[in-house]
N, C-alpha and C. Protein backbone atom coordinates (compact mmCIF):
# COMPACT_ATOMS: atom_id res chain seq x y z
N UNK A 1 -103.56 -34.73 -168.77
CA UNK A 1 -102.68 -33.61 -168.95
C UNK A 1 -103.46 -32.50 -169.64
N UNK A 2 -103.60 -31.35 -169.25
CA UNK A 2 -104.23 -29.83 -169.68
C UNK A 2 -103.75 -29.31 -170.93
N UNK A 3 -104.17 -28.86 -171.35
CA UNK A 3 -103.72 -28.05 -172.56
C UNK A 3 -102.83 -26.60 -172.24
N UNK A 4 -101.76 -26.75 -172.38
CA UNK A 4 -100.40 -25.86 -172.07
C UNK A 4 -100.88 -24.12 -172.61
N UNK A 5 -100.29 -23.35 -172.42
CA UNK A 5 -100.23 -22.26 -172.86
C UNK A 5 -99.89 -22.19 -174.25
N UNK A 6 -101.34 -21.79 -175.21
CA UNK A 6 -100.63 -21.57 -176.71
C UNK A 6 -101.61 -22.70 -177.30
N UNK A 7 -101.89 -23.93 -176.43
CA UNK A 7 -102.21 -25.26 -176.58
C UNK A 7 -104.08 -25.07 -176.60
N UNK A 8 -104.89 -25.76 -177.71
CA UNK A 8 -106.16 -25.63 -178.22
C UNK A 8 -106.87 -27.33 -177.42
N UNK A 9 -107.29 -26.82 -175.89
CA UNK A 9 -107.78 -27.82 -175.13
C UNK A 9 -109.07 -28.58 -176.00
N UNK A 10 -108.79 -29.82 -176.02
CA UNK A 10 -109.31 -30.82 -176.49
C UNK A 10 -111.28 -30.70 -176.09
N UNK A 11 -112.02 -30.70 -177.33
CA UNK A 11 -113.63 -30.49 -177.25
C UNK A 11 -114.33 -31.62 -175.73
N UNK A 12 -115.03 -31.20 -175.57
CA UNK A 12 -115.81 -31.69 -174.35
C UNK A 12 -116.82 -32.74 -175.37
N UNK A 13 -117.58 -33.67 -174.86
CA UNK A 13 -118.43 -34.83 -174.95
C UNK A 13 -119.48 -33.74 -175.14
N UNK A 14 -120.49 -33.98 -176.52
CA UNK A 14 -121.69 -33.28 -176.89
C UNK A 14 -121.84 -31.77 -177.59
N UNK A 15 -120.31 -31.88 -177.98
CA UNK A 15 -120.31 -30.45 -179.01
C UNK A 15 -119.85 -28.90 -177.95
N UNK A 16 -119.70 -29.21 -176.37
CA UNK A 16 -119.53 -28.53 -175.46
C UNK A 16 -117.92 -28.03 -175.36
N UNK A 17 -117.97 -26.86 -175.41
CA UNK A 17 -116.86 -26.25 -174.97
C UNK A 17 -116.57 -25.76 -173.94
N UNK A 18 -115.31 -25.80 -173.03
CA UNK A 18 -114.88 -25.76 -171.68
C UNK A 18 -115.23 -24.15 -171.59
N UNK A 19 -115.49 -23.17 -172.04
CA UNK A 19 -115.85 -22.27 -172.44
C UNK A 19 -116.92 -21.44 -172.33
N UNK A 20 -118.11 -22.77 -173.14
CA UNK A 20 -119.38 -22.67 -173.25
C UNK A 20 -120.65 -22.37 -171.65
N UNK A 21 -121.58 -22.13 -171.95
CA UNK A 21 -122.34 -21.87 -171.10
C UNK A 21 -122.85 -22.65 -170.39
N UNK A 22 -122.95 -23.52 -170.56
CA UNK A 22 -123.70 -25.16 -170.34
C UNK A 22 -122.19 -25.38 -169.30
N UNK A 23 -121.00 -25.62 -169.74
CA UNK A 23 -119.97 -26.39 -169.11
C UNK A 23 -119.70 -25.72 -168.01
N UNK A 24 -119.80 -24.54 -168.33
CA UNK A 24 -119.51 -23.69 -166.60
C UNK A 24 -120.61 -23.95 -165.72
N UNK A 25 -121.94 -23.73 -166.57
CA UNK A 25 -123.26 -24.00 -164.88
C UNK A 25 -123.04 -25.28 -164.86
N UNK A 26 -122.90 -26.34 -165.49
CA UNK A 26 -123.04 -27.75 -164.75
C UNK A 26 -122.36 -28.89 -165.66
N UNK A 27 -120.81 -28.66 -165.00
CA UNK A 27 -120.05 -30.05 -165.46
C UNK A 27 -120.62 -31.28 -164.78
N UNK A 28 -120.04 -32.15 -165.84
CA UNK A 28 -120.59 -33.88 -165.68
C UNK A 28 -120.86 -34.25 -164.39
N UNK A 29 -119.84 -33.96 -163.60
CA UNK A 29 -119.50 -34.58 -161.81
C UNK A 29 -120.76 -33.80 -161.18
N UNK A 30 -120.74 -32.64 -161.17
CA UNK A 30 -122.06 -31.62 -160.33
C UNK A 30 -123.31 -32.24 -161.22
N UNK A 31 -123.09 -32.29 -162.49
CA UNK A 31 -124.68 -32.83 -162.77
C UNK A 31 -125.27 -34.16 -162.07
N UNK A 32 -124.10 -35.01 -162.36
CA UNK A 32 -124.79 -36.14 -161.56
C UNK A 32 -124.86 -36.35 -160.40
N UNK A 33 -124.08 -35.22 -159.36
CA UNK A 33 -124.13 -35.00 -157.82
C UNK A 33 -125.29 -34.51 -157.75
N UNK A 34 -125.86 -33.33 -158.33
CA UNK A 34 -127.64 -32.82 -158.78
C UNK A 34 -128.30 -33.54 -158.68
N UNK A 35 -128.35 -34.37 -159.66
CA UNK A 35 -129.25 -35.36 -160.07
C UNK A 35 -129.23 -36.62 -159.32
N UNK A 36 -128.16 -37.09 -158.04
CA UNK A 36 -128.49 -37.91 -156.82
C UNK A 36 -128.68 -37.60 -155.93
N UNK A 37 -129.00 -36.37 -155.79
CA UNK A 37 -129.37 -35.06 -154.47
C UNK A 37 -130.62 -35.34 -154.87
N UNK A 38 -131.33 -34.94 -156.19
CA UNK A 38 -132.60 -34.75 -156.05
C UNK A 38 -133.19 -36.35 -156.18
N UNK A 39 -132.81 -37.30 -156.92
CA UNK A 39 -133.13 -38.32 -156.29
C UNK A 39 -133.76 -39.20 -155.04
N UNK A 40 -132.64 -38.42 -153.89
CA UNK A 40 -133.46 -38.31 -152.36
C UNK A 40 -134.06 -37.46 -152.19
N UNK A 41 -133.98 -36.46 -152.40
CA UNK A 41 -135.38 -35.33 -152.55
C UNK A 41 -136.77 -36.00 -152.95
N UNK A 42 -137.04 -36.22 -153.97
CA UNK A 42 -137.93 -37.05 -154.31
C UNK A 42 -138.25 -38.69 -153.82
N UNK A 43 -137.19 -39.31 -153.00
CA UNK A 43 -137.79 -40.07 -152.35
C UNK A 43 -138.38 -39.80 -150.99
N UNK A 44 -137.87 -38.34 -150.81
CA UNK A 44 -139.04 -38.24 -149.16
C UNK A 44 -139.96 -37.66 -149.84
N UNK A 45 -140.37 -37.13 -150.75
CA UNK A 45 -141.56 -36.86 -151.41
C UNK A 45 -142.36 -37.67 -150.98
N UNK A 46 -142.46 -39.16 -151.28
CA UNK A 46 -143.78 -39.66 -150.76
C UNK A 46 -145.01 -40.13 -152.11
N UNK A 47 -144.87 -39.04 -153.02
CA UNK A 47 -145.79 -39.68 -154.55
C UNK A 47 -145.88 -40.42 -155.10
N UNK A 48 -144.27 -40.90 -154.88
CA UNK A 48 -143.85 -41.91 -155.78
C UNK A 48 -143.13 -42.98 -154.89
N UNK A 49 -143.03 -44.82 -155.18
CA UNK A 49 -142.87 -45.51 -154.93
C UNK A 49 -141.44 -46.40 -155.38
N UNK A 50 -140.80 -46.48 -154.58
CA UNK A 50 -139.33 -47.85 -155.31
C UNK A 50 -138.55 -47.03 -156.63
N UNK A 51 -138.45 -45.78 -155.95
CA UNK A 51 -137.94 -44.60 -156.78
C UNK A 51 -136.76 -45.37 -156.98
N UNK A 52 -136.29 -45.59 -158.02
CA UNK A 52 -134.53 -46.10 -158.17
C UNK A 52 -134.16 -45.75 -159.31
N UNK A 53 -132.48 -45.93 -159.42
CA UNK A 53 -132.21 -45.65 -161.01
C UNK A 53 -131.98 -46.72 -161.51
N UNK A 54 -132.31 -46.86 -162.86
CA UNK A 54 -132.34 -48.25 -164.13
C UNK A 54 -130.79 -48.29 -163.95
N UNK A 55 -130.65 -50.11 -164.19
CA UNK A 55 -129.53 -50.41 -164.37
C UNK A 55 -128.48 -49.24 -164.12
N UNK A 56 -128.70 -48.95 -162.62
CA UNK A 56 -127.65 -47.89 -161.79
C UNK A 56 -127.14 -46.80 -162.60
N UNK A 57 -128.05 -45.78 -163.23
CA UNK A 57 -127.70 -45.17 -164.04
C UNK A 57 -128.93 -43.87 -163.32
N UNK A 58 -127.93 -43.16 -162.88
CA UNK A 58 -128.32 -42.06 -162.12
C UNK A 58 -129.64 -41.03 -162.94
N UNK A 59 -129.09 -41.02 -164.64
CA UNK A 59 -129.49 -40.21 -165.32
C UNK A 59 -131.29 -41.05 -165.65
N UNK A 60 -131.24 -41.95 -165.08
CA UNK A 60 -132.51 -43.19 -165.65
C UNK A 60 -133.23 -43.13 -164.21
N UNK A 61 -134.62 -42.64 -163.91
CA UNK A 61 -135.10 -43.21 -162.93
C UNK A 61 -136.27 -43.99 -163.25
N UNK A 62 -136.63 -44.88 -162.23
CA UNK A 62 -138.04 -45.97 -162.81
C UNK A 62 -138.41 -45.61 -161.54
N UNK A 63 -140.21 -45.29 -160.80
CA UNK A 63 -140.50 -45.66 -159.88
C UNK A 63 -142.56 -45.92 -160.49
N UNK A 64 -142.67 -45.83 -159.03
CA UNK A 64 -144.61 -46.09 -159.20
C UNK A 64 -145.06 -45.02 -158.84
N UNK A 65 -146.13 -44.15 -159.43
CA UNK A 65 -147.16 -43.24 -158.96
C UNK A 65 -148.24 -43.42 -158.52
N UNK A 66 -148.87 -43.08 -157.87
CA UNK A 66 -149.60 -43.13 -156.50
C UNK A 66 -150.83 -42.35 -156.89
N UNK A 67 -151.53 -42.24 -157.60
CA UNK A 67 -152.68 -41.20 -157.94
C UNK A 67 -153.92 -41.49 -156.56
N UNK A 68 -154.38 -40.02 -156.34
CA UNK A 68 -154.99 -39.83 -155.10
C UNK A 68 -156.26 -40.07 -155.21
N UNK A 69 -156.61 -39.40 -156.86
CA UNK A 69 -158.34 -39.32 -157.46
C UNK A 69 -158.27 -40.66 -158.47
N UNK A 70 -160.18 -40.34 -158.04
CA UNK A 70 -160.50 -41.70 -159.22
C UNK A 70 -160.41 -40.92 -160.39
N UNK A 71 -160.08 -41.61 -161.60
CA UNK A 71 -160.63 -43.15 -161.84
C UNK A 71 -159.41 -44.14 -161.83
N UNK A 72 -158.18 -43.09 -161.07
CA UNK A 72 -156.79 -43.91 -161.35
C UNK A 72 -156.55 -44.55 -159.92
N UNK A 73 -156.84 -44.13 -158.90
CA UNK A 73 -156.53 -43.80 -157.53
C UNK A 73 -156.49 -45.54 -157.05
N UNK A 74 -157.03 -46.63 -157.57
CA UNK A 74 -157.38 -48.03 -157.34
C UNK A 74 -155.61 -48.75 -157.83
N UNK A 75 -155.17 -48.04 -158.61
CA UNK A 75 -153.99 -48.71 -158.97
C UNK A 75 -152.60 -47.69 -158.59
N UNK A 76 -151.48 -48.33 -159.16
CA UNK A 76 -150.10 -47.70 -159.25
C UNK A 76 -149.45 -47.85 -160.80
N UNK A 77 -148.53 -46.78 -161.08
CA UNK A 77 -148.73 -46.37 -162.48
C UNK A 77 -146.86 -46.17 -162.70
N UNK A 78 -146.05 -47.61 -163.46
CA UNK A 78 -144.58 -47.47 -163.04
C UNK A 78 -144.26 -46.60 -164.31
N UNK A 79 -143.56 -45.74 -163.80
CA UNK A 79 -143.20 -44.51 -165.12
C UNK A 79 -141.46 -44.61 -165.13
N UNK A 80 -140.86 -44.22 -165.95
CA UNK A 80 -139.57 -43.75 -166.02
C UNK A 80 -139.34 -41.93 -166.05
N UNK A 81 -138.04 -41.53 -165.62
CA UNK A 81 -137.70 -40.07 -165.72
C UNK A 81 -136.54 -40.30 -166.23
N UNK A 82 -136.49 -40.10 -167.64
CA UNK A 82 -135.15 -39.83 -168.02
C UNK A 82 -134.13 -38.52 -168.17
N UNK A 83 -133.15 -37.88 -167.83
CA UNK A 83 -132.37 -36.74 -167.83
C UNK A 83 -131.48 -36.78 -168.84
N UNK A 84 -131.56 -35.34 -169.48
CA UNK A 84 -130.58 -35.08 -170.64
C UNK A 84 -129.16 -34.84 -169.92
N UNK A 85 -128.19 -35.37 -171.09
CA UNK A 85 -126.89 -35.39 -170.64
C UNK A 85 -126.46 -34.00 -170.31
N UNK A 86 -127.21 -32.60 -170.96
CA UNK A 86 -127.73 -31.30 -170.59
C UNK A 86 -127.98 -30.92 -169.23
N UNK A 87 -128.43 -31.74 -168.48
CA UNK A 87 -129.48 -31.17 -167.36
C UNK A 87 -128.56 -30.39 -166.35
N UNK A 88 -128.52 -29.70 -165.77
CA UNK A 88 -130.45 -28.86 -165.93
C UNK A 88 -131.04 -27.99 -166.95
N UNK A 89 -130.15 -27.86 -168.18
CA UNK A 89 -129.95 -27.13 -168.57
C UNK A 89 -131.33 -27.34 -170.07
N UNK A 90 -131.85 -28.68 -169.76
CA UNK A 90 -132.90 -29.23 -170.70
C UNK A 90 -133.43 -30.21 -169.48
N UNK A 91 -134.97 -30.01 -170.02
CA UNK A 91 -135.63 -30.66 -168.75
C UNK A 91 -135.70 -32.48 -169.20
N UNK A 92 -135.91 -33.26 -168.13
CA UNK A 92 -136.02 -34.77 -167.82
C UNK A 92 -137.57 -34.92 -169.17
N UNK A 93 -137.31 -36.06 -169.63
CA UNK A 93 -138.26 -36.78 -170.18
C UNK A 93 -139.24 -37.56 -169.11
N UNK A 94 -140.39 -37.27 -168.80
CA UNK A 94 -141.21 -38.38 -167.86
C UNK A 94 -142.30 -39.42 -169.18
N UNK A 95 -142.11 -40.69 -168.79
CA UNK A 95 -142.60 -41.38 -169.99
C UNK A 95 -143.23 -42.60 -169.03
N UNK A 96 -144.58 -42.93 -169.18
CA UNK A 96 -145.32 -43.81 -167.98
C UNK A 96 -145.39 -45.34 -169.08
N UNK A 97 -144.42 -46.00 -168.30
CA UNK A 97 -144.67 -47.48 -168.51
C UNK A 97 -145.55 -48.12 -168.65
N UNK A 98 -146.71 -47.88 -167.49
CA UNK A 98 -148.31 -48.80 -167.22
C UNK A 98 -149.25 -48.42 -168.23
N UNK A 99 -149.64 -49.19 -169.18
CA UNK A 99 -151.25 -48.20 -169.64
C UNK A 99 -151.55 -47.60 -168.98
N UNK A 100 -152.40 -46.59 -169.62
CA UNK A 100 -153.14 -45.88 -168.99
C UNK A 100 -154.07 -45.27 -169.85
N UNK A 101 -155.60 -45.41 -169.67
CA UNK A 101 -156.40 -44.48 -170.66
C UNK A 101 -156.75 -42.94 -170.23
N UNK A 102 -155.72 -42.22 -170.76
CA UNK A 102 -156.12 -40.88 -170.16
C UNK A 102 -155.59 -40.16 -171.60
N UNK A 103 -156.64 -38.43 -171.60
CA UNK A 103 -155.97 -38.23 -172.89
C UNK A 103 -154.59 -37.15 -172.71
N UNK A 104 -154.07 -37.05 -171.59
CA UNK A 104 -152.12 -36.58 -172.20
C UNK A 104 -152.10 -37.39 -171.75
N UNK A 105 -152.08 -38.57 -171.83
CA UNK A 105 -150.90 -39.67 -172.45
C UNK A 105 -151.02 -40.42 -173.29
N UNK A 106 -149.99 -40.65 -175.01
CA UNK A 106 -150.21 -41.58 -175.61
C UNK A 106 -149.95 -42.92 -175.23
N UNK A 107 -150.08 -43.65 -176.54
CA UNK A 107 -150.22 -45.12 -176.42
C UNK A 107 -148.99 -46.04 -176.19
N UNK A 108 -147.92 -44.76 -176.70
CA UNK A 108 -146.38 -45.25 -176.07
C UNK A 108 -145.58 -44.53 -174.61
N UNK A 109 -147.13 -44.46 -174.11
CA UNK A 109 -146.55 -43.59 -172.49
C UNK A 109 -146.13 -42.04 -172.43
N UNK A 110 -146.27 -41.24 -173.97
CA UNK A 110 -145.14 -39.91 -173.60
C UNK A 110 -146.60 -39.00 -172.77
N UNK A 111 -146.34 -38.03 -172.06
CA UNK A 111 -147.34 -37.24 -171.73
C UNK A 111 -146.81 -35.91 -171.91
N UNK A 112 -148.26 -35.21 -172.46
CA UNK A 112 -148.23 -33.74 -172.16
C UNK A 112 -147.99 -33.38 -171.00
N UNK A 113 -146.59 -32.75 -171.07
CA UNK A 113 -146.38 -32.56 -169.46
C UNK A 113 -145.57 -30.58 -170.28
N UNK A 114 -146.56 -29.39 -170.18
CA UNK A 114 -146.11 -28.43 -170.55
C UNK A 114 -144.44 -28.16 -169.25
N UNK A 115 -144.46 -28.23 -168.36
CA UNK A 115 -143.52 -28.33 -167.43
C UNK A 115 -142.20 -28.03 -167.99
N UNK A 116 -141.97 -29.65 -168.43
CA UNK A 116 -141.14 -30.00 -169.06
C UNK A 116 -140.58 -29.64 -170.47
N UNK A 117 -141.70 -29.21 -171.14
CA UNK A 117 -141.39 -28.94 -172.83
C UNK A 117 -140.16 -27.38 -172.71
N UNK A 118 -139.55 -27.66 -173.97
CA UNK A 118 -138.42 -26.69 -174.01
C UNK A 118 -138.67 -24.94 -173.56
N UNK A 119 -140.00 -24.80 -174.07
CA UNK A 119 -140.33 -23.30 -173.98
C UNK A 119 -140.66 -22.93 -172.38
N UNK A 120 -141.18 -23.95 -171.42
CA UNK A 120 -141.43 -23.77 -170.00
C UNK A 120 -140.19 -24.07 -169.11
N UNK A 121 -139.18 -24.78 -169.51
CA UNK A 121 -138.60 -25.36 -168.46
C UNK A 121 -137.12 -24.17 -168.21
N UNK A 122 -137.33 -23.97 -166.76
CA UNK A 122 -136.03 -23.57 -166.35
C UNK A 122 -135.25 -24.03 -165.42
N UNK A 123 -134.01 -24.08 -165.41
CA UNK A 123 -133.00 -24.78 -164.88
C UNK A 123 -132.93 -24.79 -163.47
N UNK A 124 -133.83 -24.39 -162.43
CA UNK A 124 -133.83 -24.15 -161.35
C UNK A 124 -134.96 -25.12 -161.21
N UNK A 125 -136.05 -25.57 -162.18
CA UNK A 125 -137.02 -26.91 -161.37
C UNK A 125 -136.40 -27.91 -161.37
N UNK A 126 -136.93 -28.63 -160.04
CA UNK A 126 -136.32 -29.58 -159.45
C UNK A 126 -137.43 -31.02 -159.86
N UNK A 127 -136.97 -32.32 -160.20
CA UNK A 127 -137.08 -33.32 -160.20
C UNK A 127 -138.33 -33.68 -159.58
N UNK A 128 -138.70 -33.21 -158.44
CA UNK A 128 -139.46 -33.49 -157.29
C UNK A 128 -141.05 -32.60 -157.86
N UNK A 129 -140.63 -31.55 -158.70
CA UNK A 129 -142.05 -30.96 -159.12
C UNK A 129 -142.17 -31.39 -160.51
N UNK A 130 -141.56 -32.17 -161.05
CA UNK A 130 -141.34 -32.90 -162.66
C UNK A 130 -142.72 -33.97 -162.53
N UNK A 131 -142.45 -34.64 -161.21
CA UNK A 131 -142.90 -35.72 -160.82
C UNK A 131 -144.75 -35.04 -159.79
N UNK A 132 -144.64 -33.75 -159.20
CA UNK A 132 -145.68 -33.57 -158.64
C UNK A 132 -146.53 -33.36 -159.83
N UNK A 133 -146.37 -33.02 -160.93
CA UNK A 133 -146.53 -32.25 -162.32
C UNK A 133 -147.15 -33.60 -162.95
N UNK A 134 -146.30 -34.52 -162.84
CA UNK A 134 -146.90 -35.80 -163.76
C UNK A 134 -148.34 -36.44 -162.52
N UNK A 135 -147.90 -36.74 -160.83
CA UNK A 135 -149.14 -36.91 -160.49
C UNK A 135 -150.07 -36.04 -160.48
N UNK A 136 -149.99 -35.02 -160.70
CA UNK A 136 -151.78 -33.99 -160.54
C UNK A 136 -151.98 -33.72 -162.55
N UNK A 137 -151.24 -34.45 -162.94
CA UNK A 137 -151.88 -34.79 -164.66
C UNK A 137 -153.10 -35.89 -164.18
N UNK A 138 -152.45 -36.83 -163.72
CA UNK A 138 -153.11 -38.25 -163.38
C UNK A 138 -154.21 -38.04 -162.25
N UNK A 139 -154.38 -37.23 -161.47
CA UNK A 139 -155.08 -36.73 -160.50
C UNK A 139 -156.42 -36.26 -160.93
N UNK A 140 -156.11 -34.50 -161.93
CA UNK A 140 -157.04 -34.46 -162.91
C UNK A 140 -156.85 -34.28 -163.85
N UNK A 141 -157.28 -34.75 -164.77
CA UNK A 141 -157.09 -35.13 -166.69
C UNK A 141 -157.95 -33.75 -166.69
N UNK A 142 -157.00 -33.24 -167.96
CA UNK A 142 -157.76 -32.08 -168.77
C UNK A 142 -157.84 -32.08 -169.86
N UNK A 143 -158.98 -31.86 -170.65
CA UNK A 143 -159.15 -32.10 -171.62
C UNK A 143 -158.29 -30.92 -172.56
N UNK A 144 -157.41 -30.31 -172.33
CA UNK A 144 -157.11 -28.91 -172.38
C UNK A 144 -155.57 -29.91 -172.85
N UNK A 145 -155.08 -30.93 -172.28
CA UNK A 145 -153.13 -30.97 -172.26
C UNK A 145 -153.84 -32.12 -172.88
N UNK A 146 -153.85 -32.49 -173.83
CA UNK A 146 -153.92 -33.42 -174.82
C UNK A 146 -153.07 -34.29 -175.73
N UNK A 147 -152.74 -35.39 -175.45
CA UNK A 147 -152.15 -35.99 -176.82
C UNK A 147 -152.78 -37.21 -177.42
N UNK A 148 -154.30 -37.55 -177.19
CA UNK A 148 -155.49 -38.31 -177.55
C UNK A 148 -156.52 -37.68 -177.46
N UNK A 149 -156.79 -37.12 -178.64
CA UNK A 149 -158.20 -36.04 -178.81
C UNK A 149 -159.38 -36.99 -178.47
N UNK A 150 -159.94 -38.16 -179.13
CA UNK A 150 -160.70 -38.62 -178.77
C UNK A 150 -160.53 -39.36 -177.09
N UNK A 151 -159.85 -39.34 -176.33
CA UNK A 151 -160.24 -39.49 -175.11
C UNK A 151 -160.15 -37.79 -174.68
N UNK A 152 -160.31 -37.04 -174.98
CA UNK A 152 -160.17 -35.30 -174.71
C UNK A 152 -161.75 -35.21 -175.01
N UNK A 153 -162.10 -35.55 -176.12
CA UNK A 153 -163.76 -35.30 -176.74
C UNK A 153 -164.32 -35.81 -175.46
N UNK A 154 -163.79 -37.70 -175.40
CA UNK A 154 -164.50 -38.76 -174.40
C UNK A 154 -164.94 -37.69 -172.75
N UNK A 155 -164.04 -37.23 -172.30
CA UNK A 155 -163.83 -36.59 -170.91
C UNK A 155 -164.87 -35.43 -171.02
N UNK A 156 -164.40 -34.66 -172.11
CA UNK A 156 -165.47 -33.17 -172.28
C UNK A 156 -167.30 -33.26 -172.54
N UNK A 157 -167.08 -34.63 -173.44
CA UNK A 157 -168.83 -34.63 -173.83
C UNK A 157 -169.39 -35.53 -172.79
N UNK A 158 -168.85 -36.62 -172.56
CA UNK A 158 -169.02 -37.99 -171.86
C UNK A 158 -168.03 -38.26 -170.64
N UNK A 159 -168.20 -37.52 -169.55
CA UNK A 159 -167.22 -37.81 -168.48
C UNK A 159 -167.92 -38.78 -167.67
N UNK A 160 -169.16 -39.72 -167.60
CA UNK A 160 -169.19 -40.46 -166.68
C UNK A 160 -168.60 -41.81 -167.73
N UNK A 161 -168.69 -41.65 -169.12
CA UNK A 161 -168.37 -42.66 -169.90
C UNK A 161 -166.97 -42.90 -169.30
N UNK A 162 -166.19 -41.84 -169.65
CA UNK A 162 -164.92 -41.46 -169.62
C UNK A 162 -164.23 -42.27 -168.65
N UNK A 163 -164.83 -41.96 -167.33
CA UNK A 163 -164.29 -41.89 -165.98
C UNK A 163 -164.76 -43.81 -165.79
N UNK A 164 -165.59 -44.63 -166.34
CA UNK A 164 -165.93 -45.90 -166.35
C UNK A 164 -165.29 -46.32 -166.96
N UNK A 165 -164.62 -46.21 -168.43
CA UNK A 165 -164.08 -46.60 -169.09
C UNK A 165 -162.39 -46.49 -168.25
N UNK A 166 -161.92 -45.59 -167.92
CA UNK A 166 -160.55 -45.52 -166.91
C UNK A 166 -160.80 -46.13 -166.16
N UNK A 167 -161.42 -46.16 -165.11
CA UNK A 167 -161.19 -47.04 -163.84
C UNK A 167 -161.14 -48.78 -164.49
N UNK A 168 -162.05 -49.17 -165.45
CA UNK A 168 -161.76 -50.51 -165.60
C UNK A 168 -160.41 -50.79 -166.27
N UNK A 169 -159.85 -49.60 -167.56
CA UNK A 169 -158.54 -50.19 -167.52
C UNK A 169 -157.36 -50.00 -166.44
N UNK A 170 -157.81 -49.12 -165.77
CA UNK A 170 -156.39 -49.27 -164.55
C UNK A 170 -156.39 -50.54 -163.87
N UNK A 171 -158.16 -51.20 -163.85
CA UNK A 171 -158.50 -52.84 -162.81
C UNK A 171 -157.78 -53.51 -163.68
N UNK A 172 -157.19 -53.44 -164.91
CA UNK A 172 -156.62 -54.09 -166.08
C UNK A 172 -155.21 -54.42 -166.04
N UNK A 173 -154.97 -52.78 -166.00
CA UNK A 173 -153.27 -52.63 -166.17
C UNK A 173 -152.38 -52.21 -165.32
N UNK A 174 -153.28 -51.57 -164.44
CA UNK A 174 -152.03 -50.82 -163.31
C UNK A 174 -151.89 -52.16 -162.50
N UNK A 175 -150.39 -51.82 -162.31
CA UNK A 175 -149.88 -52.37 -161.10
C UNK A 175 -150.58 -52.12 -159.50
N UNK A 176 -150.62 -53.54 -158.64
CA UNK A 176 -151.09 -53.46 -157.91
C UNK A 176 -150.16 -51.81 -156.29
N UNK A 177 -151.40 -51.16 -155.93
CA UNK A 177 -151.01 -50.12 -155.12
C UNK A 177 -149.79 -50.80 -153.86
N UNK A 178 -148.73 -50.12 -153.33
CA UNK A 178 -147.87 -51.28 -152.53
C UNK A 178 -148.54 -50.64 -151.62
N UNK A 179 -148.16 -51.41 -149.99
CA UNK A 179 -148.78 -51.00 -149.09
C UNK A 179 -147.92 -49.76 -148.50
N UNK A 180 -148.66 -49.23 -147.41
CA UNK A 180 -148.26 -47.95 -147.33
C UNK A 180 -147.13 -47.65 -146.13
């Protein structure tokens, strides 16, 4: 039942008002219609592998990345994309499951992904370049998007070290590549 004439309609989930800016571009139902649109978007992409959502939760995706260049290119790399209850309105968290020795990414998977951070992201990128964004990190490492200086030093002073030292931990940790 609505809130009558005179009547002070009951607050929205997350501090949101029916009002607010956020609730008009993208109520709950359109966000998650969004966010299973681009879902298949990104599965004809092709980058990524067994794209699905966690425990059927639209806002949760898990799949495998596919890196093209060495020193990653021998394995597959299972990441999660998580979406703010916000979106689009705040960009997806991408956070890589598999080790990986590269320096944007730490040791608990988060990566420098400028894309995504609050000051770059606008509400019109789509899911599908979140994810092209995370494979051409993995493609080529820059010593420039950093969140492990000493593998940043490793790459800049010592890139054949660098690039030996990666390929044996991906023979380590990545998941095997599926077939094609």
């Amino acid at each position: 039942m609505g809130a009558g004439l005179g009547q002070i309609a009951p607050p929205l989930a997350g501090g949101l008002s029916r009002g607010s800016p956020a609730h008009r571009y993208c109520p709950l139902p359109t966000m998650a219609a969004r966010i299973a649109k681009e879902l298949e978007e990104a599965r004809r992409w092709g980058g990524a592998r067994g794209l699905r959502p966690l425990d059927g939760n639209v806002r949760r995706w898990e799949g495998l990345l596919l890196p093209n260049n060495p020193p990653y290119n021998a394995g597959a790399f299972r990441f999660e994309l998580t979406f703010s209850p916000h979106h689009p309105l705040s960009p997806p968290r991408a956070t890589l499951r598999t080790s990986i020795y590269h320096p944007g990414v730490d040791a608990e998977g988060h990566v420098c992904q400028p894309l995504t951070s609050a000051q770059h992201w606008v509400p019109t990128t789509r899911a599908t370049q979140v994810l092209q964004d995370l494979l051409l990190l993995l493609d080529s490492p820059d010593p420039e998007r950093v969140l492990r200086q000493d593998l940043a030093r490793e790459l800049r002073d010592r890139p054949e070290v660098f690039h030996r030292r990666a390929e044996e931990h991906t023979r380590q940790h990545a998941e095997p590549r599926p077939e094609p």
